[in-house]
Every structure is written in C-alpha cells, then in structure tokens.
N, C-alpha and C. Protein backbone atom coordinates (compact mmCIF):
# COMPACT_ATOMS: atom_id res chain seq x y z
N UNK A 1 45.41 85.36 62.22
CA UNK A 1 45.50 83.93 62.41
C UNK A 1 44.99 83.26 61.14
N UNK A 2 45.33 82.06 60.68
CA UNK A 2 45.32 81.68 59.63
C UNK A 2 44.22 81.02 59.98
N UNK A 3 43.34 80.41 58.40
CA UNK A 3 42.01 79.37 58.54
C UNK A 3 42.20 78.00 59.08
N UNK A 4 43.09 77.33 58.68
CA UNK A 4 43.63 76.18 59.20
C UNK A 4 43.82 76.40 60.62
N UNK A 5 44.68 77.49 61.36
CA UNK A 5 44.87 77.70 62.64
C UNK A 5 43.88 77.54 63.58
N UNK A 6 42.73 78.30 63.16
CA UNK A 6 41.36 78.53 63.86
C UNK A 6 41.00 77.29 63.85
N UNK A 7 40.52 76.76 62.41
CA UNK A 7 39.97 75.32 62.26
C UNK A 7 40.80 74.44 63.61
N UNK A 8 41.55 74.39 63.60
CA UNK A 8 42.39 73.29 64.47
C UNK A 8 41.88 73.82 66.02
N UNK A 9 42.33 74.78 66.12
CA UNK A 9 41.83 75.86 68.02
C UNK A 9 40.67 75.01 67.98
N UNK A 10 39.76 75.63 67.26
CA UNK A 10 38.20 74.99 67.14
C UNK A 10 37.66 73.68 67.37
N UNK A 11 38.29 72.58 66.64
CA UNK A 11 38.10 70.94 66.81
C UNK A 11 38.83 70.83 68.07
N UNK A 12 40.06 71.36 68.58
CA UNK A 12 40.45 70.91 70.09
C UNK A 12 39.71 71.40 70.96
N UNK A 13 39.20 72.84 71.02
CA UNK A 13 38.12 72.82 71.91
C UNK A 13 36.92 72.37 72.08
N UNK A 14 36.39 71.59 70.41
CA UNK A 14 35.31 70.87 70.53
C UNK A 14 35.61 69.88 71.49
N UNK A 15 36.95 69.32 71.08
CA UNK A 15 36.87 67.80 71.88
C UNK A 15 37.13 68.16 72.88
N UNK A 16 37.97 68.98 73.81
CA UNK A 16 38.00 68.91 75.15
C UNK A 16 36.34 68.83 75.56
N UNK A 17 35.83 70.01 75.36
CA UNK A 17 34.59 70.71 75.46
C UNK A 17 33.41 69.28 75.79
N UNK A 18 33.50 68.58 74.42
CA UNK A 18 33.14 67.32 74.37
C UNK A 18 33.07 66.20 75.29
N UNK A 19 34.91 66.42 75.35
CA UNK A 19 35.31 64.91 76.46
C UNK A 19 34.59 65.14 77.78
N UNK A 20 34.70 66.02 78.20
CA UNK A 20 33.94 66.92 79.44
C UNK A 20 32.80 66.55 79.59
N UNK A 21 32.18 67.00 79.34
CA UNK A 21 30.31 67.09 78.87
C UNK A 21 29.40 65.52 78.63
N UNK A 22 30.67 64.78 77.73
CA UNK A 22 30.40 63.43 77.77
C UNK A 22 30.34 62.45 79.22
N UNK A 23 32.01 62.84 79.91
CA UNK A 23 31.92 62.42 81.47
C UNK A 23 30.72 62.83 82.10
N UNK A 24 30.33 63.77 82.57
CA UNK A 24 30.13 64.77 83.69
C UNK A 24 28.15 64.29 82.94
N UNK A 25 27.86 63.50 81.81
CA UNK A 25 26.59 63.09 81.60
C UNK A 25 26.48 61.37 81.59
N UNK A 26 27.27 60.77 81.65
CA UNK A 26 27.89 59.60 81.59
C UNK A 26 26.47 58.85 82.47
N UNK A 27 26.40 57.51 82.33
CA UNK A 27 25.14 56.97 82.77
C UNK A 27 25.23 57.11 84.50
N UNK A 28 26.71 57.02 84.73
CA UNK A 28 26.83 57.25 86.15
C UNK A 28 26.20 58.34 86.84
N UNK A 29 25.70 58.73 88.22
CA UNK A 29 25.51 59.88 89.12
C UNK A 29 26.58 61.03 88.77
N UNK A 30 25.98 62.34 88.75
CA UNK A 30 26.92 63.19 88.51
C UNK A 30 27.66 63.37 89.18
N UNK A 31 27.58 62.96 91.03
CA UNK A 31 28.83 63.44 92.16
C UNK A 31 29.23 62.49 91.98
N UNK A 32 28.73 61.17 91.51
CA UNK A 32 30.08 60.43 91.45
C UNK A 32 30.95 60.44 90.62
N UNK A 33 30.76 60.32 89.21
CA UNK A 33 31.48 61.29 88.57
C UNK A 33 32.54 62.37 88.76
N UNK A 34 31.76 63.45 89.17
CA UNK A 34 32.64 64.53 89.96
C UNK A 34 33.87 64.07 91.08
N UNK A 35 33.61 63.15 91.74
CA UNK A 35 33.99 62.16 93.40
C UNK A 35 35.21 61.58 92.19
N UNK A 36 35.10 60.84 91.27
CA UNK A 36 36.19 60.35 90.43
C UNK A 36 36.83 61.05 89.67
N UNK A 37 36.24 61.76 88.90
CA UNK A 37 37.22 63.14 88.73
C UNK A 37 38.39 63.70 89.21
N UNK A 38 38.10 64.01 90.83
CA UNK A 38 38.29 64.47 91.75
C UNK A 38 39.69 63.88 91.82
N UNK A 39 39.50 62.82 92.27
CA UNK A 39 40.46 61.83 92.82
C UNK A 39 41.18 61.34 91.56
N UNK A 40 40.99 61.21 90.66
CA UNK A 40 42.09 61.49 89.28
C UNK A 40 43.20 62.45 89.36
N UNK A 41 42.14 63.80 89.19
CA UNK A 41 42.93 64.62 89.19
C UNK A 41 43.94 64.75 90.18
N UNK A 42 43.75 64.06 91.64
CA UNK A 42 44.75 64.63 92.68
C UNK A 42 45.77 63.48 92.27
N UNK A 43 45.25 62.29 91.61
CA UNK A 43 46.25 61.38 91.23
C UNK A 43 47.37 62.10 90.36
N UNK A 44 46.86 62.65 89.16
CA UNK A 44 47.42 63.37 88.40
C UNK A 44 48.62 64.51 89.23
N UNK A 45 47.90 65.63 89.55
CA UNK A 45 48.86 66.48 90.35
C UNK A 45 50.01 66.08 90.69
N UNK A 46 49.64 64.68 91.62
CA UNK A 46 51.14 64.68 92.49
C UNK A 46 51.94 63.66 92.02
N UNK A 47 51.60 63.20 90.67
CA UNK A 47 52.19 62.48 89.25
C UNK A 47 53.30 63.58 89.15
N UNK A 48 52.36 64.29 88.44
CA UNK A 48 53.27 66.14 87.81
C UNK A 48 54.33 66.32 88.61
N UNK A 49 53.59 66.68 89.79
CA UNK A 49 54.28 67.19 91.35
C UNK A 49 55.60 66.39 91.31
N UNK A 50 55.40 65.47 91.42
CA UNK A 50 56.67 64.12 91.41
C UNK A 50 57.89 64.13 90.65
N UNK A 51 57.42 64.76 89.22
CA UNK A 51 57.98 64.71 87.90
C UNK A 51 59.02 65.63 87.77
N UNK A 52 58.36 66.99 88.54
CA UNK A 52 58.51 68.32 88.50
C UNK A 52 59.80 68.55 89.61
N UNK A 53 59.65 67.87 90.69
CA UNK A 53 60.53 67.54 91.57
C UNK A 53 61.92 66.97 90.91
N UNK A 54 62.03 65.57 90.68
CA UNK A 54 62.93 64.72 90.09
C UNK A 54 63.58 65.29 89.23
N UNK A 55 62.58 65.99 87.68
CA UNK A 55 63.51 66.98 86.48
C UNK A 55 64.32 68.01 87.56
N UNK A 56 63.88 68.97 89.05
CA UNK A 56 64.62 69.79 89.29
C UNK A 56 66.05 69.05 89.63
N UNK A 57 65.63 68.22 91.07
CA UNK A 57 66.93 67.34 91.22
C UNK A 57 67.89 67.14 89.82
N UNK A 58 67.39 66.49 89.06
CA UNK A 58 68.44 65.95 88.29
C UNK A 58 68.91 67.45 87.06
N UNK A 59 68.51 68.18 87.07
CA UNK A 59 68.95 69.30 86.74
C UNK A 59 70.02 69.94 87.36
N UNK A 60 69.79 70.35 88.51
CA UNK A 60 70.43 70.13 89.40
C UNK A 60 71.82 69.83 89.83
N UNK A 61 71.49 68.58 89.28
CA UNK A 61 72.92 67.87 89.19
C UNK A 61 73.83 68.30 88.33
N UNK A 62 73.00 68.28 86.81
CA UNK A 62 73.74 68.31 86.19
C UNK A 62 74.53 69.82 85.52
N UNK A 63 74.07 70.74 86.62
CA UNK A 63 74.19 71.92 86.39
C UNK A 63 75.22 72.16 87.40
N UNK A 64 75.47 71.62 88.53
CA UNK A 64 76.31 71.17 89.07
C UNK A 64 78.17 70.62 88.48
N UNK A 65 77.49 69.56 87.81
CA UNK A 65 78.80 68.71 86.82
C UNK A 65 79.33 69.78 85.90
N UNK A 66 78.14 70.51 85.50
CA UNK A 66 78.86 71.63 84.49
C UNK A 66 79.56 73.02 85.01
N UNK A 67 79.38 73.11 85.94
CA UNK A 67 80.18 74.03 86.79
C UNK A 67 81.60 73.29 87.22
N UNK A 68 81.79 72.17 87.46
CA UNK A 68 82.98 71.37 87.83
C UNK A 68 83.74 71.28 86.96
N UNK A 69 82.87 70.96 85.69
CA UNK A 69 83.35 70.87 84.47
C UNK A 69 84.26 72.39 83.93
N UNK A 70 83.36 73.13 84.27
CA UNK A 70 84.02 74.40 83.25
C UNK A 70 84.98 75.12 84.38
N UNK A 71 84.93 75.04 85.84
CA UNK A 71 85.60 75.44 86.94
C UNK A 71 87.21 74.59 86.52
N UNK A 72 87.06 73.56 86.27
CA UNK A 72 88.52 73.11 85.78
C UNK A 72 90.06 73.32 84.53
C-alpha cells in the first residue's frame, strides 16, 4: 500500500473515530445522545431501505423494456 494511501485510511479513520467520540461526549447526557443516535439511525435505515426498494422497482422495469426491446 502506498504512503499517501495509508495517510488518507488514517485521517478518515481519525475523523470518523473523532466524529464519534465528539457526539457520544457532547455536553448532552450520554443516553440521550445514544436515544438520538438511535433514532437517526432508524431514520436513516429506512431512508436506504426506501431507496433500495425504488432503484429495484425501477430496475426492474427497465430490465423489463429491454427484454421487449431485444424480444422484437
């Protein structure tokens, strides 16, 4: 792996590492914290979830059209 490569791995895991550590000490209570976290993340998920769905549908489709397409 190259020096630059590492260097870079390295500063992104600082900052995740960071962003983390910064929340989870934040002036707020730590379960609450955690309690918002929490509920982000499930926000998040079924964001994804949603996303993940819709790209299949419309894939889907269009995998569909291309079978019509080349069936002709």
């Amino acid at each position: 792996m190259k020096t630059s490569t590492k260097v870079a791995v390295a500063l992104g895991v600082g900052l995740v590492v960071g962003s983390v550590l910064g929340v989870l000490y934040a002036p707020a209570k730590g379960a609450d914290t955690r309690e918002k976290f929490q509920r982000q993340r499930k926000k998040w998920r079924e964001r994804i979830d949603r996303g993940v769905r819709t790209s299949q549908d419309i894939l889907s489709k269009v995998a569909e059209r291309v079978d019509e397409a080349v069936g002709d």
